[in-house]
Protein backbone atom coordinates (compact mmCIF):
# COMPACT_ATOMS: atom_id res chain seq x y z
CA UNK A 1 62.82 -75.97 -81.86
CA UNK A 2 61.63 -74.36 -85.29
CA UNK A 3 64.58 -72.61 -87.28
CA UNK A 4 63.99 -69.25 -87.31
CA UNK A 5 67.07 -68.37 -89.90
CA UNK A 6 65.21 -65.70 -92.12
CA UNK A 7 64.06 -63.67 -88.92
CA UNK A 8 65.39 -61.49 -86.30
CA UNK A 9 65.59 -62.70 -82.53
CA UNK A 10 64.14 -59.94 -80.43
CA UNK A 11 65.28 -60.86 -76.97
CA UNK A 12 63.70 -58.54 -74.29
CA UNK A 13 60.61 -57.57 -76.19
CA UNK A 14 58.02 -56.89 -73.81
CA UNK A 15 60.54 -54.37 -72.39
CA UNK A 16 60.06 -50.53 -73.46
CA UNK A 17 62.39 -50.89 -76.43
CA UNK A 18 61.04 -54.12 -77.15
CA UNK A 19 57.64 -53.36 -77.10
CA UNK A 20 58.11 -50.15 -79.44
CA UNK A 21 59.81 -52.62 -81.77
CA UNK A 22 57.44 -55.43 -81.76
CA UNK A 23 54.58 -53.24 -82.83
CA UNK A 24 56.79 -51.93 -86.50
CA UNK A 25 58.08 -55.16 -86.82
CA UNK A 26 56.06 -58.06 -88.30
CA UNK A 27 56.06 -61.35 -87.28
CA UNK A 28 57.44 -62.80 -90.59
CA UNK A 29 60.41 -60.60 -90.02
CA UNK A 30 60.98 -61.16 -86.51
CA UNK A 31 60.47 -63.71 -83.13
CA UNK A 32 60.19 -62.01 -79.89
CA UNK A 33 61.61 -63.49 -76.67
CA UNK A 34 60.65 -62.18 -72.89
CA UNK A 35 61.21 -63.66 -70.06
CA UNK A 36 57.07 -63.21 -69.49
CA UNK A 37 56.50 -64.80 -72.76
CA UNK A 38 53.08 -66.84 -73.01
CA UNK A 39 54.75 -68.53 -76.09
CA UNK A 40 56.90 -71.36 -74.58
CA UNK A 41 58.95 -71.58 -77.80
CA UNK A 42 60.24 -67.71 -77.10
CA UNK A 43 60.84 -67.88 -73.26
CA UNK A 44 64.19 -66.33 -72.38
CA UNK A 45 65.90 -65.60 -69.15
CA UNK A 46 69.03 -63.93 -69.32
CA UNK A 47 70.10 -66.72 -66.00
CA UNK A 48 69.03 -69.86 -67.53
CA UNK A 49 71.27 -71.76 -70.10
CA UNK A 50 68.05 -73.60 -71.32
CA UNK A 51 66.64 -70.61 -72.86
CA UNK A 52 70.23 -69.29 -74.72
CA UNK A 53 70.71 -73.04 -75.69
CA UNK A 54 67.21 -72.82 -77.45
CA UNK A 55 67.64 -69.25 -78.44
CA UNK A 56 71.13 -70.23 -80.43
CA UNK A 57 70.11 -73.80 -81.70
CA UNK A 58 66.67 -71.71 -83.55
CA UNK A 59 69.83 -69.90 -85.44
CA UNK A 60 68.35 -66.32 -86.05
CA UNK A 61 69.55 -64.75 -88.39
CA UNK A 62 70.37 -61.98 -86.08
CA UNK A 63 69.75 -61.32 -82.49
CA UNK A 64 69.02 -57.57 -81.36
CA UNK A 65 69.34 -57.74 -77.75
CA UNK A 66 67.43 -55.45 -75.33
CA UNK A 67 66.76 -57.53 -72.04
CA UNK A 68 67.62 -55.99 -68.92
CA UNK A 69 66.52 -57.15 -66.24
CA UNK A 70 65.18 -55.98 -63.29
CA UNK A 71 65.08 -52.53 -64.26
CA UNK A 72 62.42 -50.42 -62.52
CA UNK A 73 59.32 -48.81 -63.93
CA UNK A 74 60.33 -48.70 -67.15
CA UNK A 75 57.08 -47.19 -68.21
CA UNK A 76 57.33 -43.91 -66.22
CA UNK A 77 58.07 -40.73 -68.23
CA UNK A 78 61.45 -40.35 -66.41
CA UNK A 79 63.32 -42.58 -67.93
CA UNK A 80 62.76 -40.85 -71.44
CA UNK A 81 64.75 -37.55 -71.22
């Protein structure tokens, strides 16, 4: 697992937070983690100990966490207010 100490984990980032973050931050500044990840070096599910075990051992420098899973059309207008 690379060392990611000089970035910022973004776990939940294809999400509807996560998205709006991945597109101002850059990728020197941060990693972003989904459970839906193509990358199989950012793959995180919030139930599997594998993916916090490689989450923690790639020591971010900080972790902003925004997974939540299972929760319904995040996309539709409603859930802004």
């Amino acid at each position: 697992m690379e060392l990611i100490e000089n970035k910022i984990a973004i776990i939940g980032s294809e999400g509807f937070l996560g998205k709006a973050i991945k597109r101002n931050l850059d990728n020197e500044k941060g990693v972003f983690w989904s459970h839906n990840s193509s990358n199989r070096n950012c793959l995180f599910n919030l139930l599997d100990e594998k993916t916090w075990n490689s989450l923690l051992t790639s020591k971010p420098k900080a972790a902003i966490f925004l997974s939540w899973p299972g929760l319904p059309r995040y996309n539709e207008t409603f859930h802004i207010s």
